[in-house]
PDB file of N, CA and C in Angstrom:
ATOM      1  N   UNK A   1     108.358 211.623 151.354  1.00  0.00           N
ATOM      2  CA  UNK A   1     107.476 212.210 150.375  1.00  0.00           C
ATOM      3  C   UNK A   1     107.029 213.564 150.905  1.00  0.00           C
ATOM      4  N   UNK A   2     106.876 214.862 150.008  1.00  0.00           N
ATOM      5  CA  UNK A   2     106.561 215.741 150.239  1.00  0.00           C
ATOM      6  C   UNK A   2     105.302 216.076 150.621  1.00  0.00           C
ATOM      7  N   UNK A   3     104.720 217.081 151.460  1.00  0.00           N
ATOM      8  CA  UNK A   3     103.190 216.998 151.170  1.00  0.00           C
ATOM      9  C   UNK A   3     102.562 217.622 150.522  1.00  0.00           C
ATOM     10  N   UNK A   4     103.305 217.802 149.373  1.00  0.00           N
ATOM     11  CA  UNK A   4     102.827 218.348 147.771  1.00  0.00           C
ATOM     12  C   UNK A   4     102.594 216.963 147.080  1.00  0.00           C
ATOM     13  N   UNK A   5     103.294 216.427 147.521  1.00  0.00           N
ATOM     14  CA  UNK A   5     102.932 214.783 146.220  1.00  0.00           C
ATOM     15  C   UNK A   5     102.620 214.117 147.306  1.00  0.00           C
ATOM     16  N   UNK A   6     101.819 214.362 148.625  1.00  0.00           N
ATOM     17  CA  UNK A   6     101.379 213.332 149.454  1.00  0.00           C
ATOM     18  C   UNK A   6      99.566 212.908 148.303  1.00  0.00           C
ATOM     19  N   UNK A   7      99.433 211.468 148.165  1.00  0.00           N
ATOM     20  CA  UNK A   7      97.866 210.934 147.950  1.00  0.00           C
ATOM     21  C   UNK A   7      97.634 210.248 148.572  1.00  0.00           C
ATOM     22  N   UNK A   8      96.240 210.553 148.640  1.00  0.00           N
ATOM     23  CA  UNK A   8      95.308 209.698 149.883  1.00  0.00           C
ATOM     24  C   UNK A   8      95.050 208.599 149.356  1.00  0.00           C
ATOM     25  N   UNK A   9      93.997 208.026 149.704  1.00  0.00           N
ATOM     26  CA  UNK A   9      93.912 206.506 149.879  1.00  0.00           C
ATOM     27  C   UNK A   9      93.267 206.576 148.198  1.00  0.00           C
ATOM     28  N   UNK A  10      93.898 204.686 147.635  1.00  0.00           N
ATOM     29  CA  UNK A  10      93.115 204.613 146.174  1.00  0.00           C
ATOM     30  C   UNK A  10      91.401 204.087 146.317  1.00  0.00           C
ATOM     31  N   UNK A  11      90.377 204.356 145.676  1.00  0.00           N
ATOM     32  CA  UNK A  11      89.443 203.498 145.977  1.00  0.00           C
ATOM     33  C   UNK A  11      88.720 203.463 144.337  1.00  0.00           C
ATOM     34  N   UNK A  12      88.649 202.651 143.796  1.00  0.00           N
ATOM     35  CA  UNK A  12      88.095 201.897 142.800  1.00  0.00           C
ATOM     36  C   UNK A  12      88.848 202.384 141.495  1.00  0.00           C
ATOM     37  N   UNK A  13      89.971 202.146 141.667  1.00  0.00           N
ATOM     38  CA  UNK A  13      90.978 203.188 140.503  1.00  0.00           C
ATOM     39  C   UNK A  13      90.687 204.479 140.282  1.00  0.00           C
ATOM     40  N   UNK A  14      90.204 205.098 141.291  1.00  0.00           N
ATOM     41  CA  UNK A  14      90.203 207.093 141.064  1.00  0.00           C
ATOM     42  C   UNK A  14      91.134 207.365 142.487  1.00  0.00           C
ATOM     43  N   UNK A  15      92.149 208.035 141.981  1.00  0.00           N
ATOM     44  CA  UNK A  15      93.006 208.494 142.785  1.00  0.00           C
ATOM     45  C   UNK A  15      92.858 210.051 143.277  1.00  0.00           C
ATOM     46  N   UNK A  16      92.176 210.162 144.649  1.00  0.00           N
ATOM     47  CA  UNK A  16      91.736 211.410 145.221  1.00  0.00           C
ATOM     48  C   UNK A  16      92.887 211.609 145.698  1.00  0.00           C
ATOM     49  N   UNK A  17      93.495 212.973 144.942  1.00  0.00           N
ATOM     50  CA  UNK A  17      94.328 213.838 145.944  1.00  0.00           C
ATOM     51  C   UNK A  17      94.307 215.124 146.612  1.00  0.00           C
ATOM     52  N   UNK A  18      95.258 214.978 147.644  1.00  0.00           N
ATOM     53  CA  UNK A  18      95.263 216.953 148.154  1.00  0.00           C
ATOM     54  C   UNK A  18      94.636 217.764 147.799  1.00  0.00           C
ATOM     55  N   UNK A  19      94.087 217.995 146.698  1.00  0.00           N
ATOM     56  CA  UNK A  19      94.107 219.537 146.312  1.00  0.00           C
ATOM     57  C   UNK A  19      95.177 220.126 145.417  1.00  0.00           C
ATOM     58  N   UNK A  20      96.521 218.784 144.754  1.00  0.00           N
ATOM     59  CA  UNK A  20      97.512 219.383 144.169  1.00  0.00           C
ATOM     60  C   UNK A  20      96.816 218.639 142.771  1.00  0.00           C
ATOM     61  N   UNK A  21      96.918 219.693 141.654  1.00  0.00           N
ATOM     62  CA  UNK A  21      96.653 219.189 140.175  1.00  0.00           C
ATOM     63  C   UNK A  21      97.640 218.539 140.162  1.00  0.00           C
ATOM     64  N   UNK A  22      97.015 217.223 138.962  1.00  0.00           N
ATOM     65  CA  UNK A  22      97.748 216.204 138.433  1.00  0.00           C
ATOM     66  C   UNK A  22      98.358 216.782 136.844  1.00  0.00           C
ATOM     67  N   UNK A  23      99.477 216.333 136.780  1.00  0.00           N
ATOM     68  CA  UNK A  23     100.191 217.088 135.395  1.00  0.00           C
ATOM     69  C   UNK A  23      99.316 216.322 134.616  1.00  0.00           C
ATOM     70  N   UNK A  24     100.108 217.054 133.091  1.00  0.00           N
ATOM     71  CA  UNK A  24      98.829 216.505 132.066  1.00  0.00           C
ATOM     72  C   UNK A  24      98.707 214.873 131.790  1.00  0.00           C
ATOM     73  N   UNK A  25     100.298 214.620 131.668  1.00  0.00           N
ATOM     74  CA  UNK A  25      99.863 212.951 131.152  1.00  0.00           C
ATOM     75  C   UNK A  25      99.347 212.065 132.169  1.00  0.00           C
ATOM     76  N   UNK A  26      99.849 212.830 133.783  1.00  0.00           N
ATOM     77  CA  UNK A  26      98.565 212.152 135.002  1.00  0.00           C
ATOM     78  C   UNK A  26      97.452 211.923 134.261  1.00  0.00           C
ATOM     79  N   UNK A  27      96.947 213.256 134.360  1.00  0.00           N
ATOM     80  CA  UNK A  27      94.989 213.415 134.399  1.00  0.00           C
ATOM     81  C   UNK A  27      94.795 212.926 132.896  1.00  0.00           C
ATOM     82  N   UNK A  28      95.458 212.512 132.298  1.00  0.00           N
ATOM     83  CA  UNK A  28      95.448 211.989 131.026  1.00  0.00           C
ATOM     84  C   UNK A  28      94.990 210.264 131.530  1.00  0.00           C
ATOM     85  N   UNK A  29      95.811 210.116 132.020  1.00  0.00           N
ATOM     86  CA  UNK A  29      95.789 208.378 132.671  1.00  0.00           C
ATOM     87  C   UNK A  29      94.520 208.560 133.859  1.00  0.00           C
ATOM     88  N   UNK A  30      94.724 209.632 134.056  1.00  0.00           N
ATOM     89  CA  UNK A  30      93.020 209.317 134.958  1.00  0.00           C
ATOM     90  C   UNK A  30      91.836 209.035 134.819  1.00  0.00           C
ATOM     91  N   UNK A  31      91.895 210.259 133.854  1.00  0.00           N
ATOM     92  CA  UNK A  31      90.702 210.207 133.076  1.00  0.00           C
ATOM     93  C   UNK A  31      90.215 208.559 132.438  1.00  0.00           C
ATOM     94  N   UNK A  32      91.626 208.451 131.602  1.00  0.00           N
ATOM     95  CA  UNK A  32      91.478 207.492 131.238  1.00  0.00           C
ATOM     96  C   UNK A  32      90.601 206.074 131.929  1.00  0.00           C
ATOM     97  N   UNK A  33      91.492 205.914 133.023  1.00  0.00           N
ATOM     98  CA  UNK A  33      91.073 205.057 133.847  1.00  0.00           C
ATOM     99  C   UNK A  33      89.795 205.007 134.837  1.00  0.00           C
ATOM    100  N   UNK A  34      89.161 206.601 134.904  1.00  0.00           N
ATOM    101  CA  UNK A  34      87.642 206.846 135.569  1.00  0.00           C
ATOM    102  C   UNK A  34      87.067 205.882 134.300  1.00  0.00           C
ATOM    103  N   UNK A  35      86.980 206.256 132.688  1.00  0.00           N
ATOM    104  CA  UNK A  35      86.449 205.954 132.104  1.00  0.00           C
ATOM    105  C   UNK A  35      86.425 204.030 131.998  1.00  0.00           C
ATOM    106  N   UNK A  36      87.623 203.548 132.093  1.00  0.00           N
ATOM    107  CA  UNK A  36      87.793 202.287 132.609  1.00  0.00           C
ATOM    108  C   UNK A  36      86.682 201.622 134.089  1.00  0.00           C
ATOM    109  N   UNK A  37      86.776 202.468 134.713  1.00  0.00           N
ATOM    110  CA  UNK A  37      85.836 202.002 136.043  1.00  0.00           C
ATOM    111  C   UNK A  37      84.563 202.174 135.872  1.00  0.00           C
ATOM    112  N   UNK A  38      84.357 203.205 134.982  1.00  0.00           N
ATOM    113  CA  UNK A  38      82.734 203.639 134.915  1.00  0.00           C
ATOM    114  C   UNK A  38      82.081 202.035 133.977  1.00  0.00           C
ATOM    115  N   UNK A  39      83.149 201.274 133.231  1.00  0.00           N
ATOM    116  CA  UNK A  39      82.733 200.491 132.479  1.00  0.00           C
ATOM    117  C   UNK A  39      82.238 199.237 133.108  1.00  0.00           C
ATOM    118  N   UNK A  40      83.292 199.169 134.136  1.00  0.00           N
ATOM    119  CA  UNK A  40      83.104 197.656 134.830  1.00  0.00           C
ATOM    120  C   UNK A  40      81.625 198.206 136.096  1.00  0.00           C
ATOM    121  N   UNK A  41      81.164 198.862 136.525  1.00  0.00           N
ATOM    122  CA  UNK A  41      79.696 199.444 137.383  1.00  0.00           C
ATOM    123  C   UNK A  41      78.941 198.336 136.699  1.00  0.00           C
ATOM    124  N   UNK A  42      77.506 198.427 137.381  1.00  0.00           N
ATOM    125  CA  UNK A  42      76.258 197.471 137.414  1.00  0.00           C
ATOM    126  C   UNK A  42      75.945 198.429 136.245  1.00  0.00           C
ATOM    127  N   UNK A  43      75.496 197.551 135.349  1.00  0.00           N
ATOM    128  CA  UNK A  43      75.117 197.905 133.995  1.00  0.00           C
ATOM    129  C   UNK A  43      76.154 198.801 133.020  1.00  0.00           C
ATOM    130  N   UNK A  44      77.434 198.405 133.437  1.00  0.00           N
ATOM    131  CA  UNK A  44      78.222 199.057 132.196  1.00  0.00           C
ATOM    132  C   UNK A  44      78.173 198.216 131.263  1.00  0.00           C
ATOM    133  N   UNK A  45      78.875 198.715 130.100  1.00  0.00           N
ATOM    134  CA  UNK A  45      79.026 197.509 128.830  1.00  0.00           C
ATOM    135  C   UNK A  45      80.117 196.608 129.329  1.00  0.00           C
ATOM    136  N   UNK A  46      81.390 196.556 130.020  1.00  0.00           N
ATOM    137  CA  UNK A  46      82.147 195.682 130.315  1.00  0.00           C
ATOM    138  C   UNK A  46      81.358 194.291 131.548  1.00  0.00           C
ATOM    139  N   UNK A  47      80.345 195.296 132.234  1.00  0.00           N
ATOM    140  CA  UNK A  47      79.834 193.924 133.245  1.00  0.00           C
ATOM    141  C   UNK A  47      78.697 193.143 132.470  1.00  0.00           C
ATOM    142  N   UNK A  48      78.550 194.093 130.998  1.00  0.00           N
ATOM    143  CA  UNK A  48      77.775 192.957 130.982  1.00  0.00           C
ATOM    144  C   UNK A  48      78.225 192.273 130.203  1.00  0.00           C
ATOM    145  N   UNK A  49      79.124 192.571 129.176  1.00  0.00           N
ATOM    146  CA  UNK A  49      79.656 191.262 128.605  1.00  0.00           C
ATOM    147  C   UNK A  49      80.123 190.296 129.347  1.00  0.00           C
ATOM    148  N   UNK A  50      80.767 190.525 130.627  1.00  0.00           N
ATOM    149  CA  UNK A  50      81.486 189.574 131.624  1.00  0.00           C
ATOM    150  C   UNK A  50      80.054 188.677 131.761  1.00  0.00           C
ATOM    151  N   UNK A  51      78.536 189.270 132.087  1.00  0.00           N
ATOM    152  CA  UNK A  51      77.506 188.227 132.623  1.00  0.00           C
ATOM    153  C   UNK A  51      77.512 187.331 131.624  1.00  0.00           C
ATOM    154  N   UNK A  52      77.348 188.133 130.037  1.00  0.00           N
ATOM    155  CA  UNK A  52      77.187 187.910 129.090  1.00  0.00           C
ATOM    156  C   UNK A  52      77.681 186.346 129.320  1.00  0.00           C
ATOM    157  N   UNK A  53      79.110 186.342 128.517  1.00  0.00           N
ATOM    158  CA  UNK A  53      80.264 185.257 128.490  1.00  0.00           C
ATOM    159  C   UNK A  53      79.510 184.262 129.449  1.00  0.00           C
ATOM    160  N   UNK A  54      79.354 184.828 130.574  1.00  0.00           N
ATOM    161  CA  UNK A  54      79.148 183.658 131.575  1.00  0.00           C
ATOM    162  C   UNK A  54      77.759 182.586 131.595  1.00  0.00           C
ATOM    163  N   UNK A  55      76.935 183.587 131.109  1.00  0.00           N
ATOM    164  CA  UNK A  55      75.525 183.101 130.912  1.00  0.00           C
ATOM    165  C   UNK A  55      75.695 182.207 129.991  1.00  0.00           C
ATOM    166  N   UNK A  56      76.628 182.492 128.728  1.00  0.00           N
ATOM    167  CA  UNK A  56      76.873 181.677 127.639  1.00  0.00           C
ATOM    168  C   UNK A  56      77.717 180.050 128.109  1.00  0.00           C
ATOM    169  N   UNK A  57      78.691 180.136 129.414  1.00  0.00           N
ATOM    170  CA  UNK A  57      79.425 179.117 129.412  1.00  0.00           C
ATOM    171  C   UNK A  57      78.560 178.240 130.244  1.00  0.00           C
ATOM    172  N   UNK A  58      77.462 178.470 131.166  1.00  0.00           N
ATOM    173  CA  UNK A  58      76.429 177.821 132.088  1.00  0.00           C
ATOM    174  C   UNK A  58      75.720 177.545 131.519  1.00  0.00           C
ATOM    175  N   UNK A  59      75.425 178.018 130.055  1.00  0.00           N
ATOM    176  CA  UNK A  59      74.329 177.223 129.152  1.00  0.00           C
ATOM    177  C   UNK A  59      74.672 176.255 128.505  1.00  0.00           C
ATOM    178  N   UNK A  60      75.888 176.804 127.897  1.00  0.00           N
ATOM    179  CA  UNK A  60      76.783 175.358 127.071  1.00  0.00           C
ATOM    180  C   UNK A  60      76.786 174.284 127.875  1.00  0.00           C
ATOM    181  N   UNK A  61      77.351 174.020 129.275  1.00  0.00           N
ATOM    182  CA  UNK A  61      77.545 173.314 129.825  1.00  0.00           C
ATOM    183  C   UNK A  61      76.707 172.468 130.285  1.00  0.00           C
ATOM    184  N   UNK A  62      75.624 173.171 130.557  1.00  0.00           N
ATOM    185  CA  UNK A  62      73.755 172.566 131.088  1.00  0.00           C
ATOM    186  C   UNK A  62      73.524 172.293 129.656  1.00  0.00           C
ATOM    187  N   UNK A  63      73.642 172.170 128.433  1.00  0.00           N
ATOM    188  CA  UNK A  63      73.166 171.334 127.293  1.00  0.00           C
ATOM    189  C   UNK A  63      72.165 172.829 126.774  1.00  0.00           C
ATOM    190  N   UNK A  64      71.911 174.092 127.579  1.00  0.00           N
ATOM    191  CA  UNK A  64      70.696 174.895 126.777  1.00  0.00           C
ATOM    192  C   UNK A  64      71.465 175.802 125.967  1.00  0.00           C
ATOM    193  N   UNK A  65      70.759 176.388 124.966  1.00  0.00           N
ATOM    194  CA  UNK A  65      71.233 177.929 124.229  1.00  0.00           C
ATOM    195  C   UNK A  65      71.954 178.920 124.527  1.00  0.00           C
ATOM    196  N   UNK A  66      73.251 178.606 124.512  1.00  0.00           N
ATOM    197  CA  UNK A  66      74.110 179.646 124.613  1.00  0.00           C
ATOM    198  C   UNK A  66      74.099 180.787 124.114  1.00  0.00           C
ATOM    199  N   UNK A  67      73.431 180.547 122.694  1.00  0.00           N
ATOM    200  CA  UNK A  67      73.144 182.173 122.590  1.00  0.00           C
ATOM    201  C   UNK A  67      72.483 182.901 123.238  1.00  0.00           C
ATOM    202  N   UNK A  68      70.970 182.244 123.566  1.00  0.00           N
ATOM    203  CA  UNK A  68      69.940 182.634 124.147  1.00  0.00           C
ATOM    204  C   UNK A  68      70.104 183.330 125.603  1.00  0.00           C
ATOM    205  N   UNK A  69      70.857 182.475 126.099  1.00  0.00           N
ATOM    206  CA  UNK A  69      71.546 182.532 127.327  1.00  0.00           C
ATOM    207  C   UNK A  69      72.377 183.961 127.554  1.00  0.00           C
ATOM    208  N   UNK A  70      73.215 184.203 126.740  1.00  0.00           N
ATOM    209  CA  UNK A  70      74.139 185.027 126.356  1.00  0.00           C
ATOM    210  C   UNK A  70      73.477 186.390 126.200  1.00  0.00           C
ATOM    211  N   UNK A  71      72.136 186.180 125.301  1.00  0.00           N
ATOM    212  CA  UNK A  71      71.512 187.527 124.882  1.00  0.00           C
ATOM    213  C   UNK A  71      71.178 187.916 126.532  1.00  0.00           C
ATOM    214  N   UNK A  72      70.221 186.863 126.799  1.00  0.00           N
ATOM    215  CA  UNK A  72      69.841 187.167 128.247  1.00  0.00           C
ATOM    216  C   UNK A  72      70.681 187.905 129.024  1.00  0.00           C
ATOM    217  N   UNK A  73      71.056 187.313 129.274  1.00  0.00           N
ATOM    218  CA  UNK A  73      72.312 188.288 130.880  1.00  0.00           C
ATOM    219  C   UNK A  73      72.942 189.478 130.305  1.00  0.00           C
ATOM    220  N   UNK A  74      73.142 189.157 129.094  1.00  0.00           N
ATOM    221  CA  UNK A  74      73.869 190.819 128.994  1.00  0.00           C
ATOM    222  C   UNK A  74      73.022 191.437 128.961  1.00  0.00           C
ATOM    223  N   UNK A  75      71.717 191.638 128.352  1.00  0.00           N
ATOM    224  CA  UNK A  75      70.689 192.701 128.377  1.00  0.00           C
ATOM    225  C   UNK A  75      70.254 192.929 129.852  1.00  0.00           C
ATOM    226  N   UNK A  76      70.165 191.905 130.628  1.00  0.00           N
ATOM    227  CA  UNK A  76      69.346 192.396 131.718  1.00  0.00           C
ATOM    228  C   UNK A  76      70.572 193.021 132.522  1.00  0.00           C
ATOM    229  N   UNK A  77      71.717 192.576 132.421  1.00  0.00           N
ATOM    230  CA  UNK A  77      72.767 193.365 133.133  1.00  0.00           C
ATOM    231  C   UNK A  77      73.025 194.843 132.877  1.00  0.00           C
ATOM    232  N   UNK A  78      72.582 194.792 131.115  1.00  0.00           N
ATOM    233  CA  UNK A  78      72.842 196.504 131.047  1.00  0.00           C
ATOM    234  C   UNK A  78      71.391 196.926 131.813  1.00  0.00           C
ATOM    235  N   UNK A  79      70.478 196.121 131.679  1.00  0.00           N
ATOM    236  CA  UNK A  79      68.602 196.877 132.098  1.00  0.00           C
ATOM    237  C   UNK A  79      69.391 197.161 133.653  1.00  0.00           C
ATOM    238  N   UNK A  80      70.059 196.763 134.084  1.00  0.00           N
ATOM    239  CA  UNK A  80      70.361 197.350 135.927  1.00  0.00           C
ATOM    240  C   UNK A  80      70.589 198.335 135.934  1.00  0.00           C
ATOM    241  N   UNK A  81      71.205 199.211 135.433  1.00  0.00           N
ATOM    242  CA  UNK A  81      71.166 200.634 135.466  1.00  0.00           C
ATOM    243  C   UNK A  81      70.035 201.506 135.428  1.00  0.00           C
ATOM    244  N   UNK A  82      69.339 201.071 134.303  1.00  0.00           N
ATOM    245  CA  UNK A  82      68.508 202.289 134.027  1.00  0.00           C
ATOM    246  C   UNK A  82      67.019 201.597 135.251  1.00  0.00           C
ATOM    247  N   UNK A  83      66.997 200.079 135.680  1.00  0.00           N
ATOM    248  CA  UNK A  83      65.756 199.803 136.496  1.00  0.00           C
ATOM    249  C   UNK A  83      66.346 200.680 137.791  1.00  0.00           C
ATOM    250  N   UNK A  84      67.569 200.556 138.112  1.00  0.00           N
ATOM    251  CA  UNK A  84      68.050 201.378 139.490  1.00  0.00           C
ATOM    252  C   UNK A  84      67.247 202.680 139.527  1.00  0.00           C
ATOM    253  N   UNK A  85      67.937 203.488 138.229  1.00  0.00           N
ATOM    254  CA  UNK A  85      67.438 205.009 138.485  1.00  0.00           C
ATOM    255  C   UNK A  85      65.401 205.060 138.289  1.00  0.00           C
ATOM    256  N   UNK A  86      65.245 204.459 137.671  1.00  0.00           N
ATOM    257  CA  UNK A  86      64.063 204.482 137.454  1.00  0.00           C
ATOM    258  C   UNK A  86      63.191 204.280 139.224  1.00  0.00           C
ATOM    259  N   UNK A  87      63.645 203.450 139.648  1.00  0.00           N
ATOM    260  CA  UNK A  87      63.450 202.969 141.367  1.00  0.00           C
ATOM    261  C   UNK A  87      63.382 203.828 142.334  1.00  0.00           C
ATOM    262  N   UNK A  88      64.665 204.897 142.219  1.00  0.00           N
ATOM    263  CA  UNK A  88      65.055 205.785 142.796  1.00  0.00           C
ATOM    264  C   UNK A  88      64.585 207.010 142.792  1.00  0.00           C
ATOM    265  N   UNK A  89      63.798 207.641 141.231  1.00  0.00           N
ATOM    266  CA  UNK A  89      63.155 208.374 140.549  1.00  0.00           C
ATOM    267  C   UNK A  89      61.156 207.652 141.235  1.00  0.00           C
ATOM    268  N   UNK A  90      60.814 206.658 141.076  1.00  0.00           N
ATOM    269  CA  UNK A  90      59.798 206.564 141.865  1.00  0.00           C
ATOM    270  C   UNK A  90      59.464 206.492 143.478  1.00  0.00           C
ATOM    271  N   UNK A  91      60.680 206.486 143.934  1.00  0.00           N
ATOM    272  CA  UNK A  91      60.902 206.489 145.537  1.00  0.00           C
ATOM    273  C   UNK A  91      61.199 207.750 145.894  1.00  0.00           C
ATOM    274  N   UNK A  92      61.655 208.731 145.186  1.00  0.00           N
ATOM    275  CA  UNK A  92      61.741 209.844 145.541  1.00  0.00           C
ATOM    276  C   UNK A  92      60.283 210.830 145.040  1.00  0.00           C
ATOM    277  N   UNK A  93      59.723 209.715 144.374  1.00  0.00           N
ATOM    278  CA  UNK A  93      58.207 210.431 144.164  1.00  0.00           C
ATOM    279  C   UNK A  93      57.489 210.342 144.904  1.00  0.00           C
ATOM    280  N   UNK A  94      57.340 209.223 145.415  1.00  0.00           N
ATOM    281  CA  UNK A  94      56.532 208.371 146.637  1.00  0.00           C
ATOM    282  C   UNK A  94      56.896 209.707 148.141  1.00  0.00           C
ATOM    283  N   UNK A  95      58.027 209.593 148.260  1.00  0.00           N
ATOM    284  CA  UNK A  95      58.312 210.222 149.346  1.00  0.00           C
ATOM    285  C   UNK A  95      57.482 211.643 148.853  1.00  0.00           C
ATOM    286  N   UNK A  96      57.666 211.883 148.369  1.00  0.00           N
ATOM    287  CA  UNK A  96      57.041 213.600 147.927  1.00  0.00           C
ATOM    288  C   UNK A  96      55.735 213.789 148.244  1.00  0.00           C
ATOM    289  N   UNK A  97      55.288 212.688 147.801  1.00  0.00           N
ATOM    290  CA  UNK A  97      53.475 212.314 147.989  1.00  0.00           C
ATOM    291  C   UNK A  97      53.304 212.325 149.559  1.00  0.00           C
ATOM    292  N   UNK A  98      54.266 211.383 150.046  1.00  0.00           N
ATOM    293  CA  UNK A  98      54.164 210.731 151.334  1.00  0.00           C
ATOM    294  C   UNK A  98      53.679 212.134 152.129  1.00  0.00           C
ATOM    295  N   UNK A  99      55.214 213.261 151.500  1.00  0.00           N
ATOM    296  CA  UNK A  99      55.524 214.276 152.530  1.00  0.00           C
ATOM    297  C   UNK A  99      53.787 215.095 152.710  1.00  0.00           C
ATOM    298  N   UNK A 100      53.723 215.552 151.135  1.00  0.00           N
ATOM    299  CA  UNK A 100      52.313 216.260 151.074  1.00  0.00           C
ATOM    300  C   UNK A 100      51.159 216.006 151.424  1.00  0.00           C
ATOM    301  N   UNK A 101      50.411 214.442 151.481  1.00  0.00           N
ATOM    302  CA  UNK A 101      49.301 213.907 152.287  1.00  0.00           C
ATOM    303  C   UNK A 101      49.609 214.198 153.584  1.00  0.00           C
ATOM    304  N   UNK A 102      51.016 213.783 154.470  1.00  0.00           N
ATOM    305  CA  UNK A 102      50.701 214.232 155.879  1.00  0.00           C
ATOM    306  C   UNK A 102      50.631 215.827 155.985  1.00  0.00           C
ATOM    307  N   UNK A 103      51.303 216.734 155.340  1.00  0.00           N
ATOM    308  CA  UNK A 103      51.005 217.978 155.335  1.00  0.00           C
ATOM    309  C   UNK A 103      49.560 218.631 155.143  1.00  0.00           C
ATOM    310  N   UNK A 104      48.817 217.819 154.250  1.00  0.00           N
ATOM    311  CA  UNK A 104      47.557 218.062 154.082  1.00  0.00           C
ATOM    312  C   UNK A 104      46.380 217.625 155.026  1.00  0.00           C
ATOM    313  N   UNK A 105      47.165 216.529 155.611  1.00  0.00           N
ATOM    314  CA  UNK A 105      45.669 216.243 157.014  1.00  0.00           C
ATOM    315  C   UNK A 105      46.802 216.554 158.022  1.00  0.00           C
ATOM    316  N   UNK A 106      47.067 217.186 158.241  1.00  0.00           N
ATOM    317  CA  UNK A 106      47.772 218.307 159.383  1.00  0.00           C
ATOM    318  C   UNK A 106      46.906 219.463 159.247  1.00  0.00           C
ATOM    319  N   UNK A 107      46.739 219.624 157.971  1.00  0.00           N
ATOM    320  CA  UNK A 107      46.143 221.476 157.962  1.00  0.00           C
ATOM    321  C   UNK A 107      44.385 220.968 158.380  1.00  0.00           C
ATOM    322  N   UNK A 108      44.296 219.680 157.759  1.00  0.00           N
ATOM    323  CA  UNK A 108      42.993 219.411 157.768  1.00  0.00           C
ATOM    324  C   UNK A 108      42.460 219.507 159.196  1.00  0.00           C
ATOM    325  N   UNK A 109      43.206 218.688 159.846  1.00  0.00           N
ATOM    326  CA  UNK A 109      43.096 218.667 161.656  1.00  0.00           C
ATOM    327  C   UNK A 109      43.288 219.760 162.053  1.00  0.00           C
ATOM    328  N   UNK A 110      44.201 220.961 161.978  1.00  0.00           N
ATOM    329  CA  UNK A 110      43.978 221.767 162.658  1.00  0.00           C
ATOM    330  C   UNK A 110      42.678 222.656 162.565  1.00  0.00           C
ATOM    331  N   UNK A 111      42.337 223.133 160.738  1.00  0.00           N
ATOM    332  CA  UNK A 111      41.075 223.390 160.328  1.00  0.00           C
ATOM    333  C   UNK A 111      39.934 222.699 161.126  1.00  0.00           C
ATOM    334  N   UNK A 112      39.276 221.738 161.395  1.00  0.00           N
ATOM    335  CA  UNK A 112      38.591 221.094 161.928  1.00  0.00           C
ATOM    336  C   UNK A 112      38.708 221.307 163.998  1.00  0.00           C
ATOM    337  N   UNK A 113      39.826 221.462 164.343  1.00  0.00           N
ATOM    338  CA  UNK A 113      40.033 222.289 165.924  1.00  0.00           C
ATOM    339  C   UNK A 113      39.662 223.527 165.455  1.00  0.00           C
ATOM    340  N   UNK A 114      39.697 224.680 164.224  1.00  0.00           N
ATOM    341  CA  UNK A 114      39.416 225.838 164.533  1.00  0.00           C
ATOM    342  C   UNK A 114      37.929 226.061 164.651  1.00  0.00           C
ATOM    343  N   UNK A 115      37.473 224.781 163.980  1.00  0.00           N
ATOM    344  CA  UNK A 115      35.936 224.717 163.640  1.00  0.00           C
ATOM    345  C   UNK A 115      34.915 224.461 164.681  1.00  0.00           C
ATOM    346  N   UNK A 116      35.633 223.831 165.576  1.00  0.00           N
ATOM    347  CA  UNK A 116      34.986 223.383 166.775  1.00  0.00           C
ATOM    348  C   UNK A 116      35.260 224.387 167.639  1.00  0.00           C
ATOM    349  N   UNK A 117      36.175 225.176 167.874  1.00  0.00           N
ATOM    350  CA  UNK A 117      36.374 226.298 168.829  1.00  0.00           C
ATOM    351  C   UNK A 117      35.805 226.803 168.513  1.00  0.00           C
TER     352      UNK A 117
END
């Protein structure tokens, strides 16, 4: 193989290569297939129908509401996405706070040494 058509390693069906463009009906099938992977992620629509289904066959089987069951898991499977960013969006707030209170009794302490000198 040349190392014009050398590709590196596959990892979750996105095929990172070289630095050499993929012809069109490639990046046609790539695309395609990013859009395929983005589906099956924590809170895509494909994982959650998969919880979905499943929630539905563990209810049937335990004698409870399969529908009920069914509504359940898929909703909270799609809610994983947006509780993630939301998490991540308050942890990166927190930290911000964190940073600025110690910045602020830093100045405070030193203010308070200039006061006493």
């Amino acid at each position: 193989m040349s190392p014009a058509h050398k590709l590196s390693e596959c990892q979750c069906g996105i095929i990172a290569h070289s630095g050499i463009a993929p012809t069109k009906e490639n990046g046609a099938a790539l695309a395609e297939s990013n859009a395929d992977v983005a589906g099956w992620k924590e809170g895509g629509p494909c994982c959650a129908a998969l919880h979905a289904a499943g929630g539905a066959m563990v209810a049937g089987i335990g004698g409870g509401n399969a529908i009920a069951a069914a509504v359940g898991t898929g909703l909270s499977s799609l809610a994983v996405g947006k509780l993630a960013s939301t998490g991540q969006s308050v942890e990166s707030n927190r930290t911000r706070e964190i940073r600025y209170l110690r910045n602020e009794s830093a100045s405070a302490g030193r203010g308070a040494n200039n006061l006493a000198n």
